[in-house]
N, C-alpha and C. Protein backbone atom coordinates (compact mmCIF):
# COMPACT_ATOMS: atom_id res chain seq x y z
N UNK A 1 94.62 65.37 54.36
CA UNK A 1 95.12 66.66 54.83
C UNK A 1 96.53 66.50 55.40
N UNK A 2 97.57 67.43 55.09
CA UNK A 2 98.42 67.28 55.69
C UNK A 2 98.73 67.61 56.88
N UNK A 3 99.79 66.72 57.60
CA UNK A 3 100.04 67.13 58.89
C UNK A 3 101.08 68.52 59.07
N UNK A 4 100.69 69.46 59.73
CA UNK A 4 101.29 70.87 59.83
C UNK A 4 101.13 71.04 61.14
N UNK A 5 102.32 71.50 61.71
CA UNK A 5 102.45 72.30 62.97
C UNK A 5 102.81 73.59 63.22
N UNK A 6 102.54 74.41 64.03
CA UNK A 6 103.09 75.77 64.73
C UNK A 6 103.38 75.42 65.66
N UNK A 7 104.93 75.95 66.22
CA UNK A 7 105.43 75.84 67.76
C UNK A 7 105.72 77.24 68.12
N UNK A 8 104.53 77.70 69.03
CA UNK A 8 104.89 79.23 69.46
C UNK A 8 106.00 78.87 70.86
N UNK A 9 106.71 79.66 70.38
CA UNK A 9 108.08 79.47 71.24
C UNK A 9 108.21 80.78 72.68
N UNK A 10 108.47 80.81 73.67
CA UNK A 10 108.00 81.95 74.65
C UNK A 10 109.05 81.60 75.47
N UNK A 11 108.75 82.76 76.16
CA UNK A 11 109.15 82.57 77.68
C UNK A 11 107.97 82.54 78.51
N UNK A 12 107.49 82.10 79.70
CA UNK A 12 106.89 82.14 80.58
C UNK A 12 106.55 83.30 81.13
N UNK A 13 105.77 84.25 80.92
CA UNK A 13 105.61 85.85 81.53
C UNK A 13 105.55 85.61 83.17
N UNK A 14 107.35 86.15 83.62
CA UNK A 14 107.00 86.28 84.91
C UNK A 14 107.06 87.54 84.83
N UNK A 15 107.06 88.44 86.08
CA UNK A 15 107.19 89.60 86.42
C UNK A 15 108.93 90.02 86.61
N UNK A 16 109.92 90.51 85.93
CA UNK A 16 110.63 90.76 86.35
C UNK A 16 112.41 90.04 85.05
N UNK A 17 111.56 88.90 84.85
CA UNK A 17 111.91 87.50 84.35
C UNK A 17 111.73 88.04 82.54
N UNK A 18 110.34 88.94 82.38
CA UNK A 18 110.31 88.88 80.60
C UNK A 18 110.03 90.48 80.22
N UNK A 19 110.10 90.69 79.04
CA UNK A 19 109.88 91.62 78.34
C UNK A 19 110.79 93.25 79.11
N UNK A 20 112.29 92.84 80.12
CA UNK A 20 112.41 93.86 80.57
C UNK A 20 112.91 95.39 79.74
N UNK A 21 112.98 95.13 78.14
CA UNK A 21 113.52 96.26 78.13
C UNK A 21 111.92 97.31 77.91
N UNK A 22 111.17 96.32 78.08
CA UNK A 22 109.84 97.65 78.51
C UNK A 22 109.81 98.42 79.72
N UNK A 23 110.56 97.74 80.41
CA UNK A 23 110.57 98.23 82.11
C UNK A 23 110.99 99.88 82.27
N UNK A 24 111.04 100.33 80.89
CA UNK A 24 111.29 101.90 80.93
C UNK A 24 110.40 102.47 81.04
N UNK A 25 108.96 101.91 80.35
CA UNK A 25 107.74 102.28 80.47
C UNK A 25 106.88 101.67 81.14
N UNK A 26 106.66 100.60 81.51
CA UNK A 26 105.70 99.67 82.32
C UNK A 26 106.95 99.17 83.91
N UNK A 27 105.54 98.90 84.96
CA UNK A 27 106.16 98.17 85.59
C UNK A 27 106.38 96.67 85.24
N UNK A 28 107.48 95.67 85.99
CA UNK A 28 107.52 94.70 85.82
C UNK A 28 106.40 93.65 85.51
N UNK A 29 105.82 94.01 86.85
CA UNK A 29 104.06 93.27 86.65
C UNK A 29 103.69 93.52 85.63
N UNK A 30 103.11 94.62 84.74
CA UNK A 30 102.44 94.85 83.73
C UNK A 30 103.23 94.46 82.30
N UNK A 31 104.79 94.40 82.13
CA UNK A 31 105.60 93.88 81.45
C UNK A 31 104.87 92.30 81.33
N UNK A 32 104.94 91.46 82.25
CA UNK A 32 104.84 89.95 82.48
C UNK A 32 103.14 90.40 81.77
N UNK A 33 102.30 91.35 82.09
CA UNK A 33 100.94 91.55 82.21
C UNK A 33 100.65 91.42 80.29
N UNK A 34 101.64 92.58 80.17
CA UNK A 34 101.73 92.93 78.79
C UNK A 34 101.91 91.40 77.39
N UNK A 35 102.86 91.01 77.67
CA UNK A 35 103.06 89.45 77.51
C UNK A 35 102.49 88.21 77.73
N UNK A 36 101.30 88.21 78.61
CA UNK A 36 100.47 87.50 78.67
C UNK A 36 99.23 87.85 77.65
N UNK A 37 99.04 89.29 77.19
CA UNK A 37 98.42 89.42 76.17
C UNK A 37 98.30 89.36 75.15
N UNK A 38 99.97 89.32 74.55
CA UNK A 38 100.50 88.87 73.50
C UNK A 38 100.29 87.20 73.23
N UNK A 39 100.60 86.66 74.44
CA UNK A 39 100.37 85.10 74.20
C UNK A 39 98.97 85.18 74.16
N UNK A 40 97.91 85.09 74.53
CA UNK A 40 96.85 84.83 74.27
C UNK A 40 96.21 85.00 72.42
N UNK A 41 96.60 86.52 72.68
CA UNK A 41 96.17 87.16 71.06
C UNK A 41 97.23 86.19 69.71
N UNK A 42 98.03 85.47 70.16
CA UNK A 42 98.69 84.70 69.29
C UNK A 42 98.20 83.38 69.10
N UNK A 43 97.90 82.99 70.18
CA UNK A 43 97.39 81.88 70.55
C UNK A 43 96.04 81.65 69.82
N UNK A 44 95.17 82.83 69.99
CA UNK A 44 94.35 82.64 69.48
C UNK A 44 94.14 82.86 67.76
N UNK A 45 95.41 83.65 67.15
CA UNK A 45 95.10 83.31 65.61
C UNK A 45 95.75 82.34 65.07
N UNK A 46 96.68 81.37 66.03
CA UNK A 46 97.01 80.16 65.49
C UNK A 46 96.12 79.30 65.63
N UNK A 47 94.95 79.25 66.22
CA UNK A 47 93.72 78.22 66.04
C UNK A 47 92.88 78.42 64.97
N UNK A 48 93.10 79.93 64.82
CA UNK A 48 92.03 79.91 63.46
C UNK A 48 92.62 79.60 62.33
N UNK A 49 93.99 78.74 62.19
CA UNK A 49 94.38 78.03 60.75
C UNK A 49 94.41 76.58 61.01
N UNK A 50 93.46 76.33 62.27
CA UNK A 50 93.16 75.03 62.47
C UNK A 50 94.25 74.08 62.17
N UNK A 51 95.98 74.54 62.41
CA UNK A 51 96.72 73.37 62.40
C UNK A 51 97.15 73.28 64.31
N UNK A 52 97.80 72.10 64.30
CA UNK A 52 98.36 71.57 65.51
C UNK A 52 99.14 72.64 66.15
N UNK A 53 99.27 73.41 67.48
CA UNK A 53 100.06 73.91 68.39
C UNK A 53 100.72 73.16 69.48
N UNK A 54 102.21 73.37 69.48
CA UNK A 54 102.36 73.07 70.17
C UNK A 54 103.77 73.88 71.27
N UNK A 55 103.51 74.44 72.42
CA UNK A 55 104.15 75.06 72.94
C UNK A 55 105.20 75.30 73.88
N UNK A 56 106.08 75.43 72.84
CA UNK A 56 108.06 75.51 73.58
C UNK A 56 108.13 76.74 74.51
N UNK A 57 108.49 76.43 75.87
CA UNK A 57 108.66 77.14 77.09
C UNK A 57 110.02 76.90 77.85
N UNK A 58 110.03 78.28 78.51
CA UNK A 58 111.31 78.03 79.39
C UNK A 58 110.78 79.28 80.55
N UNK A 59 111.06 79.29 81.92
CA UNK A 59 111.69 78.25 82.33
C UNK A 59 110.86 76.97 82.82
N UNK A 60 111.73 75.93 82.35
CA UNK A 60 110.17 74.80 82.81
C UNK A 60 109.40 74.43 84.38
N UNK A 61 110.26 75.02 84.93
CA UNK A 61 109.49 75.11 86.50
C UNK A 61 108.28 75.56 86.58
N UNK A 62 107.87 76.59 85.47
CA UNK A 62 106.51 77.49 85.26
C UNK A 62 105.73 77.15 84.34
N UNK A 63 105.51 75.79 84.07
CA UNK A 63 104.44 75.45 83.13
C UNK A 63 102.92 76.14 83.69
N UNK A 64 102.85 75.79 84.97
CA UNK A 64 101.51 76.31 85.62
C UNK A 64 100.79 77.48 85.35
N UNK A 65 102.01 78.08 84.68
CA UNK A 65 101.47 79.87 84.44
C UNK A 65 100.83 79.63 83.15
N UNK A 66 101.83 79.20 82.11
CA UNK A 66 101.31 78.95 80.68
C UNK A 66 99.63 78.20 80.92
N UNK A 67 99.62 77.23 81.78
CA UNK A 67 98.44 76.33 81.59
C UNK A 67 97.34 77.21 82.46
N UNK A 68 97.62 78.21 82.84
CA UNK A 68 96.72 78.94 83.87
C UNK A 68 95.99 80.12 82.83
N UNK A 69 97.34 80.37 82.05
CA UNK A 69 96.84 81.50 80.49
C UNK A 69 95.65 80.68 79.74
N UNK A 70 96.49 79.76 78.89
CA UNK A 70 96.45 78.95 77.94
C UNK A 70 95.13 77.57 78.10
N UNK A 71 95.72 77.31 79.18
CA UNK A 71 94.39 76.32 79.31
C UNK A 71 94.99 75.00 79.15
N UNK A 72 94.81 74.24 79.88
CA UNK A 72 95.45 72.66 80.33
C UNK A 72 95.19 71.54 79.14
N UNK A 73 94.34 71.67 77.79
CA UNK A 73 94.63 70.93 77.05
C UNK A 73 95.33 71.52 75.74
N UNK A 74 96.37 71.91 76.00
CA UNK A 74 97.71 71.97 75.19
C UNK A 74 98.89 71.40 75.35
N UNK A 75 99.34 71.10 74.36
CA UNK A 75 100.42 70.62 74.26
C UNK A 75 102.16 71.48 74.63
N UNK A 76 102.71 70.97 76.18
CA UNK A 76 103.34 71.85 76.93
C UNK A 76 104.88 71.14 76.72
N UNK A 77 106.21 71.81 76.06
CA UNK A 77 107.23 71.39 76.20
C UNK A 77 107.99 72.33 76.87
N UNK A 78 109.02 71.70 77.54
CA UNK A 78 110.10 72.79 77.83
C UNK A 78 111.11 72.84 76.74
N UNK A 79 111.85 74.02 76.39
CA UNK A 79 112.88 74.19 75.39
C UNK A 79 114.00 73.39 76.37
N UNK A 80 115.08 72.88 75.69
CA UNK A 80 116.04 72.94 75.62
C UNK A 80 117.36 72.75 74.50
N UNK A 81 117.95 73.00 75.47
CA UNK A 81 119.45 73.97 74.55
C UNK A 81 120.37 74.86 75.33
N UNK A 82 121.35 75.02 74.87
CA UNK A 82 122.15 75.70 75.69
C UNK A 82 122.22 76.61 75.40
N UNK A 83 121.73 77.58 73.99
CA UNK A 83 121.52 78.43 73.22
C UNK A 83 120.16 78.94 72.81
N UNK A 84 119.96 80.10 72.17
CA UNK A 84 118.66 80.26 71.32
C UNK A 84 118.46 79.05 70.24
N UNK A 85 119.40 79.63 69.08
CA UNK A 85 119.63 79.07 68.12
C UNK A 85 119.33 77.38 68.49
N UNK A 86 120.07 77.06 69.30
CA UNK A 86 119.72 75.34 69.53
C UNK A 86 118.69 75.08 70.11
N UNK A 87 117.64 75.84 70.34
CA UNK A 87 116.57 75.62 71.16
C UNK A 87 115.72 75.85 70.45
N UNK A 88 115.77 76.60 69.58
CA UNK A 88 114.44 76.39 68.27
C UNK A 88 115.16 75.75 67.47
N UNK A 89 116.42 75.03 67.02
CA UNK A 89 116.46 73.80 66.38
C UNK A 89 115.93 72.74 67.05
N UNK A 90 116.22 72.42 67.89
CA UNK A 90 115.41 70.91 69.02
C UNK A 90 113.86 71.17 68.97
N UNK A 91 113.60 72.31 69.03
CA UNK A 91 111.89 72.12 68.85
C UNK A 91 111.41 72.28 67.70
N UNK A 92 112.10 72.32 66.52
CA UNK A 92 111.78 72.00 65.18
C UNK A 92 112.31 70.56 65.17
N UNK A 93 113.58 69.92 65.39
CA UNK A 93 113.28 68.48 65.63
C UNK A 93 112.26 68.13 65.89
N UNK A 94 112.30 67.80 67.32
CA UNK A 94 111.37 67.34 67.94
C UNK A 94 109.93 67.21 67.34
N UNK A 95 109.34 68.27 66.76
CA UNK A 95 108.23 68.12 65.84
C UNK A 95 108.23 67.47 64.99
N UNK A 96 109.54 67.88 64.07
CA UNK A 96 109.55 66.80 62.69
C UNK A 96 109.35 65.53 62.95
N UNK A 97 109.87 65.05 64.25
CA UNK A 97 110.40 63.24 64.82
C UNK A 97 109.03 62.94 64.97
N UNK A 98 107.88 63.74 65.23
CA UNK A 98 106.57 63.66 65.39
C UNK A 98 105.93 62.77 63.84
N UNK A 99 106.19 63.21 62.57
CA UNK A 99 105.92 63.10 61.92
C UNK A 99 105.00 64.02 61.22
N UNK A 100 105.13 64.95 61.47
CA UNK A 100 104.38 66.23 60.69
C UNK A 100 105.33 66.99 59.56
N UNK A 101 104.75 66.80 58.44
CA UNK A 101 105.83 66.92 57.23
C UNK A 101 106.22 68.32 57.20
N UNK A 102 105.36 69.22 58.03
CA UNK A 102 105.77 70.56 58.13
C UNK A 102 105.79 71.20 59.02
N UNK A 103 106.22 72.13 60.13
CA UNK A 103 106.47 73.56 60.98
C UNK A 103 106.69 74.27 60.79
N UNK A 104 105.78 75.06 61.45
CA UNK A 104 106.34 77.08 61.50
C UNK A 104 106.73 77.58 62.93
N UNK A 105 107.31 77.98 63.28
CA UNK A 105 107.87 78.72 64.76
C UNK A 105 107.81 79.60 64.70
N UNK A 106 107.52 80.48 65.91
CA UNK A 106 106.46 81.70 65.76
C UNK A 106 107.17 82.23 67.50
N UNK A 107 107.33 83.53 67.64
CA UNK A 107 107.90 84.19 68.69
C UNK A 107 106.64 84.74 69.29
N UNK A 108 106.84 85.54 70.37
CA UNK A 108 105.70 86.10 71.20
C UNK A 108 105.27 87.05 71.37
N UNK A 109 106.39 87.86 70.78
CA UNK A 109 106.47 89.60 70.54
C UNK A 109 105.73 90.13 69.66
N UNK A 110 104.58 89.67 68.75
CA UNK A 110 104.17 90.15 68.03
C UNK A 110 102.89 89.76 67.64
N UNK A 111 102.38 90.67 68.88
CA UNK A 111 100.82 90.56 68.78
C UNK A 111 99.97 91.00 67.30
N UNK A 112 100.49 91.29 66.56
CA UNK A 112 99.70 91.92 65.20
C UNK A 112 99.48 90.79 64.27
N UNK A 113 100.38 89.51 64.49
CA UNK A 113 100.62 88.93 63.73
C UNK A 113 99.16 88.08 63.04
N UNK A 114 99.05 87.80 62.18
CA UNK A 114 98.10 87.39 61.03
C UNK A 114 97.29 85.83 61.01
N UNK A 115 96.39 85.26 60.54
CA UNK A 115 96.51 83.96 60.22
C UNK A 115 97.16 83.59 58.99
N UNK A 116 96.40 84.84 57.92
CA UNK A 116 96.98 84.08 56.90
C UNK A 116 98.32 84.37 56.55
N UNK A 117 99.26 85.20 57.19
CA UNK A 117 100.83 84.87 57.33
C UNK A 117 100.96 83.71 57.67
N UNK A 118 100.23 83.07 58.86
CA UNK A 118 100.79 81.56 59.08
C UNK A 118 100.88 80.84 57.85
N UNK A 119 99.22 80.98 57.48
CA UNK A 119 98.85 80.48 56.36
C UNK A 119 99.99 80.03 55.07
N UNK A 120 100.19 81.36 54.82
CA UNK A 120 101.02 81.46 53.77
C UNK A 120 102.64 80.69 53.87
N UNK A 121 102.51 81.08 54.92
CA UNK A 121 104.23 80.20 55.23
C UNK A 121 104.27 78.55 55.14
N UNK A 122 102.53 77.75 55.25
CA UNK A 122 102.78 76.54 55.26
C UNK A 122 102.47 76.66 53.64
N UNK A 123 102.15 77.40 52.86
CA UNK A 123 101.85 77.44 51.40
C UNK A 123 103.17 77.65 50.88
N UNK A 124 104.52 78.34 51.61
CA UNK A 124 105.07 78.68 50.85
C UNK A 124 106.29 77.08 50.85
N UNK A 125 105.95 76.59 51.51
CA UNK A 125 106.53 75.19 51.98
C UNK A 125 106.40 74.30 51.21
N UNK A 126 105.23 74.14 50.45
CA UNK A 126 105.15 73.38 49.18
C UNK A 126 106.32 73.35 48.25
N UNK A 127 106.90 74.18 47.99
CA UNK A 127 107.94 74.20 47.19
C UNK A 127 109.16 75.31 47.50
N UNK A 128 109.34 75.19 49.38
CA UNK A 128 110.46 76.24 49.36
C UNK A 128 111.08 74.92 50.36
N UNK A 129 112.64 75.47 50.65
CA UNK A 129 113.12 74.61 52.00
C UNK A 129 112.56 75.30 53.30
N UNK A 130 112.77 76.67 53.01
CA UNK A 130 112.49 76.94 54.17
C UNK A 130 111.53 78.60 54.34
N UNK A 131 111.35 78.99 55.31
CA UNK A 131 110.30 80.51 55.03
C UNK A 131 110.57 80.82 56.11
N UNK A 132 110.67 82.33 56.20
CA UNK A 132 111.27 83.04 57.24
C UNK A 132 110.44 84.54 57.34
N UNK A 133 110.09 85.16 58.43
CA UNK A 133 109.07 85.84 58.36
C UNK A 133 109.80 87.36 59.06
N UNK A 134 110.03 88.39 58.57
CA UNK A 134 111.37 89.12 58.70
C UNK A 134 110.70 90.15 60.12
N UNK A 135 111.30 91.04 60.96
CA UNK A 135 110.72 92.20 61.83
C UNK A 135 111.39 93.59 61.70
N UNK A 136 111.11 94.39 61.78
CA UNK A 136 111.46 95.71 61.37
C UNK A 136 112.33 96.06 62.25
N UNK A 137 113.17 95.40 62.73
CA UNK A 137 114.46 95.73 63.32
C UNK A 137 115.48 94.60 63.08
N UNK A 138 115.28 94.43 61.98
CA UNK A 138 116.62 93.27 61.38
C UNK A 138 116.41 92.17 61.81
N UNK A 139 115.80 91.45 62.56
CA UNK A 139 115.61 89.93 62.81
C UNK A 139 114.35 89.37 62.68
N UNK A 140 114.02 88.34 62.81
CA UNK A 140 112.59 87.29 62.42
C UNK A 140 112.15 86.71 63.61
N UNK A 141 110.66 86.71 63.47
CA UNK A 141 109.33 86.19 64.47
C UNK A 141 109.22 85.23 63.92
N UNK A 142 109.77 84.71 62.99
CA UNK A 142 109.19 82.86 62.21
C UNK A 142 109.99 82.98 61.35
N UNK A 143 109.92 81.23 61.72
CA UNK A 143 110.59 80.05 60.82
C UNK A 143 110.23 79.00 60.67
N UNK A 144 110.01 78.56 59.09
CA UNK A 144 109.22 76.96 59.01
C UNK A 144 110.22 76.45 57.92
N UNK A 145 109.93 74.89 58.22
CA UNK A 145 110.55 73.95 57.46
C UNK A 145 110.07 73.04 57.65
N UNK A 146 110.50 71.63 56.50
CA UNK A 146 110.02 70.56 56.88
C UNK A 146 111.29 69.98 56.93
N UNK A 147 112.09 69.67 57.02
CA UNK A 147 113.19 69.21 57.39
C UNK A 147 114.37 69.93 58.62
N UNK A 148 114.91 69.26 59.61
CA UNK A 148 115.42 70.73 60.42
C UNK A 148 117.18 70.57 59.95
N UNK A 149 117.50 71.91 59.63
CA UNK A 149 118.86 72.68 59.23
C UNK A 149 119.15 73.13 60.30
N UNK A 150 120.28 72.60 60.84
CA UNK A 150 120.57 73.16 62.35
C UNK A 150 121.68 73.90 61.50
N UNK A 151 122.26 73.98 60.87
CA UNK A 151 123.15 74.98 60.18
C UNK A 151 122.53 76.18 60.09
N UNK A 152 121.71 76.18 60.17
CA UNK A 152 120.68 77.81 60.30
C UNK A 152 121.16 78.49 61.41
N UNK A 153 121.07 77.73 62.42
CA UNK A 153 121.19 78.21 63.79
C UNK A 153 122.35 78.67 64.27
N UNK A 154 123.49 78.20 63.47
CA UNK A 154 124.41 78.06 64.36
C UNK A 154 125.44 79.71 64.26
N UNK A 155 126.27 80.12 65.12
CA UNK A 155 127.15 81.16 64.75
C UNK A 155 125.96 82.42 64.95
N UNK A 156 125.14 82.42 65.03
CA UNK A 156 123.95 83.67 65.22
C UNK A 156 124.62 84.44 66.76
N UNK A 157 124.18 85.70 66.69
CA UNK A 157 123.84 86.55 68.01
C UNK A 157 122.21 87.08 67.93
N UNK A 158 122.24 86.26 68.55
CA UNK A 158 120.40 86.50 68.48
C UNK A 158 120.02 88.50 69.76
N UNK A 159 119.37 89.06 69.12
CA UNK A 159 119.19 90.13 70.18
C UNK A 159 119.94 91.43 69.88
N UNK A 160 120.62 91.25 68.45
CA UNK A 160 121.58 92.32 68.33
C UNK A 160 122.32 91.92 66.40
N UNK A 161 122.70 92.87 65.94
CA UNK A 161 123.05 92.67 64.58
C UNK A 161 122.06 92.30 63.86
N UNK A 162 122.32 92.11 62.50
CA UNK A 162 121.28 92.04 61.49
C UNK A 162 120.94 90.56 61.37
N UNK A 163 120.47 90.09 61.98
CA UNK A 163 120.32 88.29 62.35
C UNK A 163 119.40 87.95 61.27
N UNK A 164 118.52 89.00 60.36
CA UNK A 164 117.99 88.20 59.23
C UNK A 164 118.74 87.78 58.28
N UNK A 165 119.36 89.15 58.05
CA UNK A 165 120.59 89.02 56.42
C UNK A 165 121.38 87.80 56.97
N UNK A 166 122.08 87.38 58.35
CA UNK A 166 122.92 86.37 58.84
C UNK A 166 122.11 85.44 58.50
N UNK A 167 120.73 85.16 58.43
CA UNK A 167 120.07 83.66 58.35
C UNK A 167 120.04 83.49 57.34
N UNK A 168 119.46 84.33 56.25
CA UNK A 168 119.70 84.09 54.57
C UNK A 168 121.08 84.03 54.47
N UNK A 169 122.38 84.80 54.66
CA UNK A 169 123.31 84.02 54.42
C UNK A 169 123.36 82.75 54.72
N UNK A 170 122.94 82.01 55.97
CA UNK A 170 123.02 80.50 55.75
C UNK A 170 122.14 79.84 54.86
N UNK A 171 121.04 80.08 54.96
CA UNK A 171 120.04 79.27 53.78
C UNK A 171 121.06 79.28 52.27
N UNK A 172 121.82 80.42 51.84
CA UNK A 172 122.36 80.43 50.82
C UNK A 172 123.73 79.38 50.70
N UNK A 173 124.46 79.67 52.11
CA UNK A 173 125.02 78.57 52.41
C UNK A 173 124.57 77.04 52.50
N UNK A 174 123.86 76.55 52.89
CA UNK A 174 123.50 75.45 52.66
C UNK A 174 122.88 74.86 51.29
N UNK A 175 122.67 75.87 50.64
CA UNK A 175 121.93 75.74 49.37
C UNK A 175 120.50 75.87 49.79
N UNK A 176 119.96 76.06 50.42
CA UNK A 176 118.32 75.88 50.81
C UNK A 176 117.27 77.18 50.30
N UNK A 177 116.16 76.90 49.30
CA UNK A 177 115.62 77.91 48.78
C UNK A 177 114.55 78.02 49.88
N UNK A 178 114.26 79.46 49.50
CA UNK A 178 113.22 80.09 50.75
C UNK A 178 112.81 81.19 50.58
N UNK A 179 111.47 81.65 51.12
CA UNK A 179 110.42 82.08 50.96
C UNK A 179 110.39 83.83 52.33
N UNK A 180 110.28 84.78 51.86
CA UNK A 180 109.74 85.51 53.05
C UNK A 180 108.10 85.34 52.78
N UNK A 181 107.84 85.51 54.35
CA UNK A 181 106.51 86.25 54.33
C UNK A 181 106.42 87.44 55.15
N UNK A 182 104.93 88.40 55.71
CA UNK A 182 105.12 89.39 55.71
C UNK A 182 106.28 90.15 56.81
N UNK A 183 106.47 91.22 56.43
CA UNK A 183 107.12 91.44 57.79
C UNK A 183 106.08 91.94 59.18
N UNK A 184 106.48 92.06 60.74
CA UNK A 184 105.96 92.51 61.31
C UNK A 184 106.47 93.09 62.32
N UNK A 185 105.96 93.99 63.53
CA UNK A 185 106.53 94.25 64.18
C UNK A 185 106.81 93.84 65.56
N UNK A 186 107.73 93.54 66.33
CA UNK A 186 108.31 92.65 67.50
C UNK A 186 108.37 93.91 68.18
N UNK A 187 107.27 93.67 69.53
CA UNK A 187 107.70 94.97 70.46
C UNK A 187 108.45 94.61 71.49
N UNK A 188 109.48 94.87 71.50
CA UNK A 188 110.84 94.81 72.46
C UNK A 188 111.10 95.95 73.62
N UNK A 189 110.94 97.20 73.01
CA UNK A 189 110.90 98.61 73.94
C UNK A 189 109.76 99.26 73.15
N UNK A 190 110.37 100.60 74.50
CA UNK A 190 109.20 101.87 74.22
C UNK A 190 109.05 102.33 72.76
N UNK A 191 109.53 102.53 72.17
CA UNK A 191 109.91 102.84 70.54
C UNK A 191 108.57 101.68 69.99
N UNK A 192 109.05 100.45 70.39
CA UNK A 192 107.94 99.35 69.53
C UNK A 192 106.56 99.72 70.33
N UNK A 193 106.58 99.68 71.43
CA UNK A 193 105.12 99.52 72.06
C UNK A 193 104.32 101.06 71.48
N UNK A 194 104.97 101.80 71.09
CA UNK A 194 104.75 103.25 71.07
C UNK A 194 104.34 103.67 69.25
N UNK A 195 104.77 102.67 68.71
CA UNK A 195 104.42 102.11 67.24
C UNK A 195 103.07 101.73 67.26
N UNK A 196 102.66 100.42 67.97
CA UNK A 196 101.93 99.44 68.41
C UNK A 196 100.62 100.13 68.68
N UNK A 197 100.55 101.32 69.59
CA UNK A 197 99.96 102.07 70.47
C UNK A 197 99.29 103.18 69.28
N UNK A 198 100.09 103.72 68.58
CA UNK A 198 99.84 104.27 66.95
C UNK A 198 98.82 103.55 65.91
N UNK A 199 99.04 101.63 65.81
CA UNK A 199 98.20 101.22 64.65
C UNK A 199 96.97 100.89 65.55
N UNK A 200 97.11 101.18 66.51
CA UNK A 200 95.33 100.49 67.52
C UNK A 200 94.55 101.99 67.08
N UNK A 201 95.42 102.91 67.26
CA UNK A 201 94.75 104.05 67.11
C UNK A 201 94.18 104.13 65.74
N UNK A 202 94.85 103.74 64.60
CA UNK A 202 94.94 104.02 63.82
C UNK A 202 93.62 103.00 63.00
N UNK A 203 93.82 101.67 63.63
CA UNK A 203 92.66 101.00 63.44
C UNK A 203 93.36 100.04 62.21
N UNK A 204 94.76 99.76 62.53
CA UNK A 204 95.50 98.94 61.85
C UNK A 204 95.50 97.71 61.74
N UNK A 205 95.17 97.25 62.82
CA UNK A 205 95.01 96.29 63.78
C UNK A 205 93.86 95.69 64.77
N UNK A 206 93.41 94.52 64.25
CA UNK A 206 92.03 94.41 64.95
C UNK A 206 92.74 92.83 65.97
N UNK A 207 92.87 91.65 65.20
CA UNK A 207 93.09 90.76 65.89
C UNK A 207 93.83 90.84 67.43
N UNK A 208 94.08 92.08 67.76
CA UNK A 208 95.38 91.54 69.09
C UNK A 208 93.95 91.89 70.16
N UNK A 209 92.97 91.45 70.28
CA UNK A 209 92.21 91.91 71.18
C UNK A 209 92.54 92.07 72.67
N UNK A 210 93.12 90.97 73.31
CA UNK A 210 93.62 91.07 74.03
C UNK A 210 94.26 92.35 74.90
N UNK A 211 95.31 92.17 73.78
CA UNK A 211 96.73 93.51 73.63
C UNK A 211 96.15 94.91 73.53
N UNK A 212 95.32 95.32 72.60
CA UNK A 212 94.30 96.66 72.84
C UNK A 212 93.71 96.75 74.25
N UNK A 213 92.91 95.82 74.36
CA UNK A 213 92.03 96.43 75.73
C UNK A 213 93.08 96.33 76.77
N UNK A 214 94.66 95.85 76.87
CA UNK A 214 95.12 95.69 78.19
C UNK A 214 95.71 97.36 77.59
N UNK A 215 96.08 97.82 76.74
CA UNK A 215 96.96 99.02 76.47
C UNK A 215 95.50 100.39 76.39
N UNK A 216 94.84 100.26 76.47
CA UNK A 216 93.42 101.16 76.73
C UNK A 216 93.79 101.79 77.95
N UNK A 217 94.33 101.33 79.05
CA UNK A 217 94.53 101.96 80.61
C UNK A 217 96.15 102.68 80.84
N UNK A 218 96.78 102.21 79.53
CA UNK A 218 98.31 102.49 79.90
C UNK A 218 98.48 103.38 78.99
């Protein structure tokens, strides 16, 4: 079997610290609250593709929170980098140096997200360089490779502009063939959570268990 990893990449849900452009609609607490549901409900469909997790955090003073969510036998790194971009290159290093011929990196915003999207992204790895998993506001919740292209990273504004079309321009630049998989949605503000709040209703969405029953009261 091959060796495959996922590195769900986060911030630490403090109160105040994450998810503020919800703070239009939630309080801070329930922001940090909101985000702890997301990590869990992610957390938990990256176990059901039974590969290795392992989880890139910042800020690292607050591992305690993650291990208080998450549960103390996981595997706990702090990011670093002085950047986005260089901070999910180092933790795609860092994995590769592991010896796992493959990774996927996976964001936190997007509780809907799938197994067999994971799935598929280590399938599409067999014969791509790289796979990139797009969000309905121009940028991506995942990225896998088995080799790390820090040329990917570099020159990005992460948080603003069309940062997918910018990443396929580099893959094209480097020469590197690659794969989408599905798209999904990253709830950032009221607009996303208010989407989100639509497919529970709608019965779009079963896996975010978590994320439903905490949005049942709000």
């Amino acid at each position: 079997m091959k060796k495959e990893a996922i590195i769900i990449f986060t911030r630490v849900p403090i109160p105040g610290k994450t998810k503020t452009r919800l703070q239009t609609c939630l309080s801070p607490k329930d922001c940090a609250l909101i985000h702890s549901n997301f990590l869990k409900d992610i957390f938990n469909v990256c176990k059901k593709t039974k590969k290795d997790i392992l989880i890139f955090y910042t800020p690292k003073s607050d591992k305690h929170i993650l291990v208080n969510l998450l549960g103390e036998n996981n595997t706990y790194i702090p990011q670093e980098g002085s950047d986005l971009g260089e901070k999910m290159a180092n933790a795609i290093s860092y994995v590769l140096d592991k010896n796992y011929e493959s990774c996927v990196l996976i964001g936190t915003d997007v509780p809907q997200i799938k197994s067999v999207t994971l799935l598929n992204a280590f399938y599409y790895l067999n014969n791509k360089d790289v796979v990139i998993g797009p969000t309905y506001d121009k940028g991506y919740y995942l990225i896998g490779m088995k080799k790390v292209h820090r040329g990917i990273f570099e020159n990005q504004t992460y948080g603003s502009g069309d940062v997918l079309s910018n990443t396929i321009g580099q893959f094209k630049r480097l020469g590197l063939s690659y794969e989408l998989v599905d798209t999904c949605l990253d709830i950032d503000d009221e607009q996303d959570l208010s989407i989100l709040k639509k497919d529970i209703q709608n019965r779009k969405t079963v896996d975010c268990i978590n994320t439903i029953n905490f949005l049942k009261n709000k």
